[in-house]
C-alpha atoms as a PDB file:
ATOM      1  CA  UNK A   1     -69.799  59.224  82.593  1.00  0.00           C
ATOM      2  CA  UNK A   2     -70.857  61.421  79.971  1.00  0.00           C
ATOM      3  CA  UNK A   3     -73.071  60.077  76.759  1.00  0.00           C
ATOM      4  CA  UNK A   4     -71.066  59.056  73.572  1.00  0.00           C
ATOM      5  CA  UNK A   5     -72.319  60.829  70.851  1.00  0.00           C
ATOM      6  CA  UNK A   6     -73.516  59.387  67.170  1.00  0.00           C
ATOM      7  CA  UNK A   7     -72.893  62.424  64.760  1.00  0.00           C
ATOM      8  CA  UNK A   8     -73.631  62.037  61.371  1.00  0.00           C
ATOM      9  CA  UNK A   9     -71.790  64.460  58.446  1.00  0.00           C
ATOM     10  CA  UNK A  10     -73.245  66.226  55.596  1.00  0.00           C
ATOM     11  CA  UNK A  11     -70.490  66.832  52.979  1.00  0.00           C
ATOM     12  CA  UNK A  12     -72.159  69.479  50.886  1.00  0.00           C
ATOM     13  CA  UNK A  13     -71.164  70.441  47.586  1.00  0.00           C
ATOM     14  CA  UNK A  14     -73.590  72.929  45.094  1.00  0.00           C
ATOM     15  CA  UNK A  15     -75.995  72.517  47.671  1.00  0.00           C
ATOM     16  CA  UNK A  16     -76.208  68.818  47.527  1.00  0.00           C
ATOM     17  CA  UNK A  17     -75.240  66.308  50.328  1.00  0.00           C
ATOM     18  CA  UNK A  18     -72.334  63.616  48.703  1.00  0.00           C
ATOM     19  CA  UNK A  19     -69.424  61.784  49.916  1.00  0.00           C
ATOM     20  CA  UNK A  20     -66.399  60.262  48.281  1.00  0.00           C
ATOM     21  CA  UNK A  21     -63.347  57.448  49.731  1.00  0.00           C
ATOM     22  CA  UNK A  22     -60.174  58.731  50.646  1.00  0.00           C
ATOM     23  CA  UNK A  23     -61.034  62.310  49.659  1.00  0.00           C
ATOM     24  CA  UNK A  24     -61.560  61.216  45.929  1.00  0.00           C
ATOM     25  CA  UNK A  25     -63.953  59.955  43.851  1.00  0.00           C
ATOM     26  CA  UNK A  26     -66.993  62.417  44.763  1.00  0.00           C
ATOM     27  CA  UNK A  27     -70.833  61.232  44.157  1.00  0.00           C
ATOM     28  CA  UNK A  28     -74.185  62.684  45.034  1.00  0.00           C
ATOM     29  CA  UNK A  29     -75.851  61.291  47.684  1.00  0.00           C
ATOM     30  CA  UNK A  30     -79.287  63.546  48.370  1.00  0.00           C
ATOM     31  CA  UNK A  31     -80.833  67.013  49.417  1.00  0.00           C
ATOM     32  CA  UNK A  32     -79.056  67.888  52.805  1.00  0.00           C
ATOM     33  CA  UNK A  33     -82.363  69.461  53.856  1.00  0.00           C
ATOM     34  CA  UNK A  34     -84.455  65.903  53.687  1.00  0.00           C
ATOM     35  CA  UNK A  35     -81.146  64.001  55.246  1.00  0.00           C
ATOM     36  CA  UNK A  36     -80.610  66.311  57.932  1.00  0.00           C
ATOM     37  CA  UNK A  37     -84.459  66.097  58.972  1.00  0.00           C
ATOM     38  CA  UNK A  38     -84.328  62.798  58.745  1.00  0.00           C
ATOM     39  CA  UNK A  39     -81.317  61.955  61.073  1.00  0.00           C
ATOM     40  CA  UNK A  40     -82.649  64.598  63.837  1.00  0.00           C
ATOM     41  CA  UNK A  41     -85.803  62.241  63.795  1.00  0.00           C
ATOM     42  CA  UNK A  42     -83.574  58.673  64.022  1.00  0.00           C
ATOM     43  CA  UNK A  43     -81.549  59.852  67.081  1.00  0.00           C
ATOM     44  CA  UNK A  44     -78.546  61.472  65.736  1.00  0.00           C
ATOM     45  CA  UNK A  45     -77.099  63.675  68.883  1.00  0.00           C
ATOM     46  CA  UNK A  46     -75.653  66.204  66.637  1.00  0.00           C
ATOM     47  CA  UNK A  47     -74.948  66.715  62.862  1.00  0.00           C
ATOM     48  CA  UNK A  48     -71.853  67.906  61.169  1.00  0.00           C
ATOM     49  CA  UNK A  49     -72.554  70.420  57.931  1.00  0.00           C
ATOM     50  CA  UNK A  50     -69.715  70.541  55.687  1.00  0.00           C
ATOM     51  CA  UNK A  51     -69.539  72.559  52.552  1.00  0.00           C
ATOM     52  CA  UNK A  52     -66.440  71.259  51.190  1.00  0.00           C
ATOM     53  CA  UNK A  53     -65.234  73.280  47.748  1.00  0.00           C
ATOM     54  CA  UNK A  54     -65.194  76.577  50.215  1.00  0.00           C
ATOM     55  CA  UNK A  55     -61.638  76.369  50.909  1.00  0.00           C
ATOM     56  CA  UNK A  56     -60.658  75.013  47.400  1.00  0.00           C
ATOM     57  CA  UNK A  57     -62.468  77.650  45.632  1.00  0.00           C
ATOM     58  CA  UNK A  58     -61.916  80.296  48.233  1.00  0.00           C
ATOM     59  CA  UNK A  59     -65.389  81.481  48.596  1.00  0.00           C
ATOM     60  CA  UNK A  60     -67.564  81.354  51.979  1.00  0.00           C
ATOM     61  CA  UNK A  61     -69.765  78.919  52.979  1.00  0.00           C
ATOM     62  CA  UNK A  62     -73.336  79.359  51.567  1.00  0.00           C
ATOM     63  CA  UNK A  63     -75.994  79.970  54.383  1.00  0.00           C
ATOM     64  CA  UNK A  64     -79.278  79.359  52.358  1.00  0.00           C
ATOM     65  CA  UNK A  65     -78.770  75.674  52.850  1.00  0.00           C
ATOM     66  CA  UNK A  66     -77.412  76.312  56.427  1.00  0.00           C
ATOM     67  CA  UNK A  67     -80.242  78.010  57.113  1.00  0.00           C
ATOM     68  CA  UNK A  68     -83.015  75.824  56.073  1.00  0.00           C
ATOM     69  CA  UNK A  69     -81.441  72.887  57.328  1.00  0.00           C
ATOM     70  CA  UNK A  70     -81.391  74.902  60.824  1.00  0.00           C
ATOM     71  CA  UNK A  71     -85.013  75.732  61.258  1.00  0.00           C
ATOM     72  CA  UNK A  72     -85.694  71.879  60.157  1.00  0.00           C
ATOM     73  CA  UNK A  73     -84.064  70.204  62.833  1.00  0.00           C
ATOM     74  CA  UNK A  74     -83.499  70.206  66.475  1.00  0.00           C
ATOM     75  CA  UNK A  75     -80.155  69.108  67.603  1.00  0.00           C
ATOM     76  CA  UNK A  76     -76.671  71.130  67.782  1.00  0.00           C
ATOM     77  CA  UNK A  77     -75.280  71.789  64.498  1.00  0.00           C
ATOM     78  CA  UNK A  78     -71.650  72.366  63.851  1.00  0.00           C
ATOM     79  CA  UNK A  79     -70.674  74.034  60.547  1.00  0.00           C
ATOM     80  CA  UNK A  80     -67.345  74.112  58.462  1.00  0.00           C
ATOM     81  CA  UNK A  81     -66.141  75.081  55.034  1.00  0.00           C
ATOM     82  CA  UNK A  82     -64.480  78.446  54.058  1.00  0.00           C
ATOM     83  CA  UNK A  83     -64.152  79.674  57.640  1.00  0.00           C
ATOM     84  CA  UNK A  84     -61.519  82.225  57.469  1.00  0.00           C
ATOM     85  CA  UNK A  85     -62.062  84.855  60.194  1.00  0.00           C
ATOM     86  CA  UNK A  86     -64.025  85.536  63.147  1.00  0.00           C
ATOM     87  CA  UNK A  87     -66.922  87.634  60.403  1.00  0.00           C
ATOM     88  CA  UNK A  88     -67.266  84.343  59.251  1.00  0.00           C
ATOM     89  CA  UNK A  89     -68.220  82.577  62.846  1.00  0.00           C
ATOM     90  CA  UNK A  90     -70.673  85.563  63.051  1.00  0.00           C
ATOM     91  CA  UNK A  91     -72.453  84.778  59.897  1.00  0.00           C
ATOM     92  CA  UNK A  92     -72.378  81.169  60.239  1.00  0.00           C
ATOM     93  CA  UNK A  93     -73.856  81.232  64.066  1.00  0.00           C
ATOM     94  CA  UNK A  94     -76.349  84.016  63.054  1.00  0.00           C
ATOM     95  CA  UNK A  95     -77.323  81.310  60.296  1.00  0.00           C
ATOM     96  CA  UNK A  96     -78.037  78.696  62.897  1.00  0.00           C
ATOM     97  CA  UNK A  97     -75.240  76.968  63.580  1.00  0.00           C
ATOM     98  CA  UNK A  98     -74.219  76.140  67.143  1.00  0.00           C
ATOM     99  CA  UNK A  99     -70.729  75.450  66.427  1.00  0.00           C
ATOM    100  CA  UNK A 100     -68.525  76.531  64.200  1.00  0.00           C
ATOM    101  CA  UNK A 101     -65.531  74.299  62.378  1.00  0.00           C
ATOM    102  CA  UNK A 102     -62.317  75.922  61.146  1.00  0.00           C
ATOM    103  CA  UNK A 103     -59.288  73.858  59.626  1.00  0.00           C
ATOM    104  CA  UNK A 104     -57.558  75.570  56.646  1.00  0.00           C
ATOM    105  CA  UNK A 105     -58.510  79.232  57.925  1.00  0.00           C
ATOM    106  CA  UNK A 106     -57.170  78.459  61.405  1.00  0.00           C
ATOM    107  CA  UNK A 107     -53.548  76.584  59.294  1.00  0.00           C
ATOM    108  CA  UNK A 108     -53.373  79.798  57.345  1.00  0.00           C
ATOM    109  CA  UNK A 109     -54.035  82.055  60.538  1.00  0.00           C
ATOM    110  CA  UNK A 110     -53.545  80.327  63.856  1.00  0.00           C
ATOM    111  CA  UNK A 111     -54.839  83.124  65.760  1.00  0.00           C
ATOM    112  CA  UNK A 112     -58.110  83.095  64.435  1.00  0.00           C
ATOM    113  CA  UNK A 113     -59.196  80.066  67.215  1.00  0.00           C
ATOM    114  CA  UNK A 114     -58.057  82.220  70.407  1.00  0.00           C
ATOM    115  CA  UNK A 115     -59.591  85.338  68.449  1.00  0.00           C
ATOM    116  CA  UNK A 116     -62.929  83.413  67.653  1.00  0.00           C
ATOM    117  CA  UNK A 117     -62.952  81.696  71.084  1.00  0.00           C
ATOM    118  CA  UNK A 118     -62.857  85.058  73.162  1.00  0.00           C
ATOM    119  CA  UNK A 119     -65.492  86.518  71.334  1.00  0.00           C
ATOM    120  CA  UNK A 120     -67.539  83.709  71.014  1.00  0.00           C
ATOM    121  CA  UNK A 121     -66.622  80.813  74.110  1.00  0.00           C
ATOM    122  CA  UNK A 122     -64.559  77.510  73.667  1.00  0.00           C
ATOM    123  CA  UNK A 123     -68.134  75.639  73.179  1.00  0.00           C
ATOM    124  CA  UNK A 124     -68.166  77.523  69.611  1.00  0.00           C
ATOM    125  CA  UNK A 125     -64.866  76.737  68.140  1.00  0.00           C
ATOM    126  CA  UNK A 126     -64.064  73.339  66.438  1.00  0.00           C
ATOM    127  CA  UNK A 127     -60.995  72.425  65.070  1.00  0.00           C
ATOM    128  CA  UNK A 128     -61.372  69.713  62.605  1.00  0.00           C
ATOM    129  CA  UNK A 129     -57.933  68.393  61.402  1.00  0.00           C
ATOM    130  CA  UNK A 130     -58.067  66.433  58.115  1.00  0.00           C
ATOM    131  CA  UNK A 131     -54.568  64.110  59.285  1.00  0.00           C
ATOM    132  CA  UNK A 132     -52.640  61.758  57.077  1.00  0.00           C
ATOM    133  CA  UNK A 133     -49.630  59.301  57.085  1.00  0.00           C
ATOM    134  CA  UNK A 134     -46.715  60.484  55.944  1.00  0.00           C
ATOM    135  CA  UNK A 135     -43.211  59.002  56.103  1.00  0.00           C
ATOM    136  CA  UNK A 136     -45.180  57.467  59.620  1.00  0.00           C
ATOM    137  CA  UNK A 137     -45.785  60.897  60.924  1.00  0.00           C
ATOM    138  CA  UNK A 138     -49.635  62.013  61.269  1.00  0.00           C
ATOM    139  CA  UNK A 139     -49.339  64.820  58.885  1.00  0.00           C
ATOM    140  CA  UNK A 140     -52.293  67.782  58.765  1.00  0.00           C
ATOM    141  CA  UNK A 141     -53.578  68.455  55.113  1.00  0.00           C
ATOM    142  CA  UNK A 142     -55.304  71.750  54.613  1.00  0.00           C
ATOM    143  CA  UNK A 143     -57.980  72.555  51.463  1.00  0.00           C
ATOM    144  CA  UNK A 144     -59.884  69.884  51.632  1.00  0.00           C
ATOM    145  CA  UNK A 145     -57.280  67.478  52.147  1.00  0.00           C
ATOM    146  CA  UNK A 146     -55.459  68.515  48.790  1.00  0.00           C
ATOM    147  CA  UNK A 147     -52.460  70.322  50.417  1.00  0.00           C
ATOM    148  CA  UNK A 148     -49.661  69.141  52.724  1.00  0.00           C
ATOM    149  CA  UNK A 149     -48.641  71.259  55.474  1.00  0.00           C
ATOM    150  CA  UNK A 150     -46.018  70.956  57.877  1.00  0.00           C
ATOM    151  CA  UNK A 151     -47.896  70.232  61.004  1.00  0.00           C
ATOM    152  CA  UNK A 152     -47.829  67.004  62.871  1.00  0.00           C
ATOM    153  CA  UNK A 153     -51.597  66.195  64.271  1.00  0.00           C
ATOM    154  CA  UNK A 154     -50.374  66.010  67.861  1.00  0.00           C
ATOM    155  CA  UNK A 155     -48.693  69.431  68.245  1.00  0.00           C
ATOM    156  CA  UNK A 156     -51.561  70.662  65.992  1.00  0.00           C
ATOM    157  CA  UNK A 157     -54.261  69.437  68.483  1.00  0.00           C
ATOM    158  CA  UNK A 158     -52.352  70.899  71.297  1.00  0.00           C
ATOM    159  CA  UNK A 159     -51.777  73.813  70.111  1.00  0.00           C
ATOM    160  CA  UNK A 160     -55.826  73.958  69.463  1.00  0.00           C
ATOM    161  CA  UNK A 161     -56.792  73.416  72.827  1.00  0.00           C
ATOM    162  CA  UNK A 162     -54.190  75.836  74.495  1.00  0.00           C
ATOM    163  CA  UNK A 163     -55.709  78.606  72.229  1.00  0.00           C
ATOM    164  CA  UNK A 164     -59.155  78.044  72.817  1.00  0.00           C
ATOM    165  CA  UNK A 165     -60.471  75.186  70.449  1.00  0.00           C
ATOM    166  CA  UNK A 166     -63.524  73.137  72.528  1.00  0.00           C
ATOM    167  CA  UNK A 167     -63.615  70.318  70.343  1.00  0.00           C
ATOM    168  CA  UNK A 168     -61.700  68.713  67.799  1.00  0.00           C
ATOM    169  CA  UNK A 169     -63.082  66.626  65.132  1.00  0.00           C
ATOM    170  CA  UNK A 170     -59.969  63.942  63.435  1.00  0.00           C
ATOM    171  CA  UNK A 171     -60.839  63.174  60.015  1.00  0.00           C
ATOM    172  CA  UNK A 172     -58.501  60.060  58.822  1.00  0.00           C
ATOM    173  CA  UNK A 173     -58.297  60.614  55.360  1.00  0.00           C
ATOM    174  CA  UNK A 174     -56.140  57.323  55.456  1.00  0.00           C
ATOM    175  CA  UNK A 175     -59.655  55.655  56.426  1.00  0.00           C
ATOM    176  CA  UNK A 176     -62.421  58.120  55.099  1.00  0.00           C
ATOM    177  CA  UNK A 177     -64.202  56.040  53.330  1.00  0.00           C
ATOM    178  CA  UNK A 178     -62.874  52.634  53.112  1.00  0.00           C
ATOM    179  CA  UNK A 179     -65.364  51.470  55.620  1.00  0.00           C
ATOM    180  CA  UNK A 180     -62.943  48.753  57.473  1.00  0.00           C
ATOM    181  CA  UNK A 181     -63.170  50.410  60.996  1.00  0.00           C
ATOM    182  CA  UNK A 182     -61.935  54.073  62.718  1.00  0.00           C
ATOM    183  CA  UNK A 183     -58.393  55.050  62.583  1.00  0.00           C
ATOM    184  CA  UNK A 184     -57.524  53.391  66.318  1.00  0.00           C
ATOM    185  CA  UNK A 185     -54.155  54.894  66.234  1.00  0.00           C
ATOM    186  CA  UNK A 186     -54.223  57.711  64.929  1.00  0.00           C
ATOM    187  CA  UNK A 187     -57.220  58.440  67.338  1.00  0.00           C
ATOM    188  CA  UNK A 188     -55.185  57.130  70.254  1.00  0.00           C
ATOM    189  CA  UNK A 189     -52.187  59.370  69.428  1.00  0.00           C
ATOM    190  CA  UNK A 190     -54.523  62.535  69.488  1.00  0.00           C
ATOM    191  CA  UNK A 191     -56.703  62.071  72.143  1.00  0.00           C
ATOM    192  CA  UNK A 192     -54.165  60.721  74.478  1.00  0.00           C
ATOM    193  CA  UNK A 193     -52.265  64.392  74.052  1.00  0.00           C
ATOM    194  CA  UNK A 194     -55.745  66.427  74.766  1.00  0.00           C
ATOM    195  CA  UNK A 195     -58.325  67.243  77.343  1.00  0.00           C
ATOM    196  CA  UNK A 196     -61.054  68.552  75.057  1.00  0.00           C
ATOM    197  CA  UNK A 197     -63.733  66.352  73.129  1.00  0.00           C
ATOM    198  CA  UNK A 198     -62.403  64.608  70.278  1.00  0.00           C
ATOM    199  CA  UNK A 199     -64.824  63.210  67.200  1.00  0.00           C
ATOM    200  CA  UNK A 200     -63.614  60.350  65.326  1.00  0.00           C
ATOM    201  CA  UNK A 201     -64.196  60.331  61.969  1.00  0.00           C
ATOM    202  CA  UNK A 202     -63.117  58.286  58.938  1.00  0.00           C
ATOM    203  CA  UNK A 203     -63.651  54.408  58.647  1.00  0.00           C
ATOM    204  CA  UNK A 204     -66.907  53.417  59.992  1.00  0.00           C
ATOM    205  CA  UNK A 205     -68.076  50.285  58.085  1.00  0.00           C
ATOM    206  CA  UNK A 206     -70.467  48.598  60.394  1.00  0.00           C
ATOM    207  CA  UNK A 207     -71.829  48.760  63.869  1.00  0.00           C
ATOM    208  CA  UNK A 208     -68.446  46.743  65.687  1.00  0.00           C
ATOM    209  CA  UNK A 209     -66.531  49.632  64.153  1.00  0.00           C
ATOM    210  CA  UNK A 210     -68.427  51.778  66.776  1.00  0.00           C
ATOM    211  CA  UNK A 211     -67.880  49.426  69.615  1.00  0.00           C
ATOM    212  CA  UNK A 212     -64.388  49.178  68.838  1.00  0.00           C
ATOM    213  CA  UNK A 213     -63.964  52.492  68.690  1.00  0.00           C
ATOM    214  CA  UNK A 214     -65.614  53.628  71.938  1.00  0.00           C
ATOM    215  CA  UNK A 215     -63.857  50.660  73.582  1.00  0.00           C
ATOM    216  CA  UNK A 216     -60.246  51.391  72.601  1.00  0.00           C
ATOM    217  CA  UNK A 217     -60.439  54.895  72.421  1.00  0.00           C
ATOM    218  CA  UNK A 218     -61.142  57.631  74.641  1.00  0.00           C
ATOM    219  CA  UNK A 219     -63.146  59.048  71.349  1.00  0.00           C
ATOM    220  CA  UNK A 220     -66.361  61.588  72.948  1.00  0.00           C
ATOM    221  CA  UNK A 221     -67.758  61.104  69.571  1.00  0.00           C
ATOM    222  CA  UNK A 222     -67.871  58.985  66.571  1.00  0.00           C
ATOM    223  CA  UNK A 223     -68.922  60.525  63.125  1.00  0.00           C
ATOM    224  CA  UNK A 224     -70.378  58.651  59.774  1.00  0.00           C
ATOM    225  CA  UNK A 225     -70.967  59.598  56.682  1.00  0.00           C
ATOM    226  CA  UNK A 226     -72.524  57.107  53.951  1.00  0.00           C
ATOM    227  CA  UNK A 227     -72.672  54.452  56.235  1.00  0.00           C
ATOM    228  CA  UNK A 228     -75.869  56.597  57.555  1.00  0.00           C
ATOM    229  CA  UNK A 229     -76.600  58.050  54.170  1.00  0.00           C
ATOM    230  CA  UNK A 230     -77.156  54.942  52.236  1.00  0.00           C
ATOM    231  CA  UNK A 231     -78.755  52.960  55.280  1.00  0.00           C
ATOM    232  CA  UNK A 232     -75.984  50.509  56.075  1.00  0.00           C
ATOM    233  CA  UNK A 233     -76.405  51.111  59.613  1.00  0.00           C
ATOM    234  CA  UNK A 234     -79.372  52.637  61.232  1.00  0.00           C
ATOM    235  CA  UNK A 235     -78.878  54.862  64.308  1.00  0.00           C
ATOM    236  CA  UNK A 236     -81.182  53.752  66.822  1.00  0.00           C
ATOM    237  CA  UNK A 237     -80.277  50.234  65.577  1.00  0.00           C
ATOM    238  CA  UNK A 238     -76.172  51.330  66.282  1.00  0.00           C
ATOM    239  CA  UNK A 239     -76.871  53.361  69.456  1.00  0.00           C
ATOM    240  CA  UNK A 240     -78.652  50.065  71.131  1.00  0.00           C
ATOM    241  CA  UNK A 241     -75.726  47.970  70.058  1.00  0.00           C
ATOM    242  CA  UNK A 242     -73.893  50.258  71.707  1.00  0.00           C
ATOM    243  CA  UNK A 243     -75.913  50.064  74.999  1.00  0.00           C
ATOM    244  CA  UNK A 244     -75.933  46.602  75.089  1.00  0.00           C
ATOM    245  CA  UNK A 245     -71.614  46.753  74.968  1.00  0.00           C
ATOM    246  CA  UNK A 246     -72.145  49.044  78.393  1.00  0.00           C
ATOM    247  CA  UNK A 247     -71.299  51.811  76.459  1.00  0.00           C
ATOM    248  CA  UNK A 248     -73.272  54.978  77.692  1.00  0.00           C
ATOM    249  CA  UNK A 249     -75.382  56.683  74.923  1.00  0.00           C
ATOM    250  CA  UNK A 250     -78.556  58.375  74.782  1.00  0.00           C
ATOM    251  CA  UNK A 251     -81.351  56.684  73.639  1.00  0.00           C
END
């Protein structure tokens, strides 16, 4: 039985870590440099970098950041944000990143995950899906969760992993935020329909929220954001918890 991992994300915007609820309401939260040293040395199995204007503002991801905050920890790093072709996987992994997260560059050109997957392996393509309710179908929003597309998360996630994608992290943006547990059925829906890893993310309020999650869902991951950030729950604290449910996780 393979590990479940704790993953905690770095939203990044003007080079400073912060975090919002529901996509909305934006506020700083610290230097990602300090944070991301400080969560390699609590336990966290792998951080998430996100630079989260890119798309918006159609610019690419700064590496400066990126790369300071790879020669300061020591755990895989998967980065996202203005990823747009497969120059833009080159830069980022040259930068330090072990993985690399696409979602409005792969909705505005599908090909770029089977294109970034052959030249790079599976292991290095994410495809993070930022998924909402609409009309009761799991709807895919693209920029940063600003703009609706016509994609329904399940085909979406499919169509991912038969191209190439090696991982797929589901942001709820129903739940991001609102701290009253993961998105079970949204989760359920998605990972039920793939083979690949799939990172929950959106919800987490406290450490049950975990246990539910790894318990009713066939989740490989679960990702928090402020929950981490502003020391609600502490990771080796969560990741014991978690042992003590007889849910496997590296301590």
């Amino acid at each position: 039985m393979l590990a479940k991992r704790i993953i905690p994300c770095l939203d990044v915007r003007n080079g400073r870590v912060v975090k919002g609820t529901n996509f909305k309401d934006i506020a700083d939260v610290d230097d990602p440099v300090s944070l991301a040293s400080f969560y390699s040395d609590s336990g966290a199995d792998e951080l998430v970098f996100y630079d989260i204007t890119a798309s918006h503002e159609g610019r690419s991801l700064f590496t400066d950041v990126l790369k300071e905050v790879a020669a300061n920890v020591f755990i895989p790093l998967t980065v996202g944000g203005g990823v747009n072709s497969v120059e833009d996987f080159d830069r980022l992994l040259k930068a330090g990143a072990d993985k690399v997260s696409v979602n409005s560059g792969a909705i505005n050109n599908p090909a770029l995950i089977s294109e970034a997957a052959k030249i790079y392996g599976n292991q290095c393509v994410v495809l993070s899906m930022d998924v909402k309710r609409t009309d009761g179908v799991f709807t895919v929003y693209s920029q940063g969760g600003r703009i609706k597309t016509s994609l329904e998360a399940v085909k979406w996630a499919r169509f991912g992993e038969e191209n190439g994608a090696g991982e797929i992290v589901l942001n709820s943006i129903d739940t991001d935020g609102v701290k009253k547990g993961f998105d079970i059925e949204m989760l359920e829906a998605v990972c039920s329909a793939v083979n690949i890893p799939v990172v929950a993310s959106g919800g987490a309020g406290c450490i049950r929220d975990f246990v539910d999650l790894f318990k009713k869902v066939n989740a490989d991951a679960g990702l928090g954001a402020s929950v981490f950030h502003y020391k609600e729950i502490y990771i080796d604290e969560l990741k014991r918890a978690l042992k003590d449910e007889g849910i496997e996780v590296r301590l």
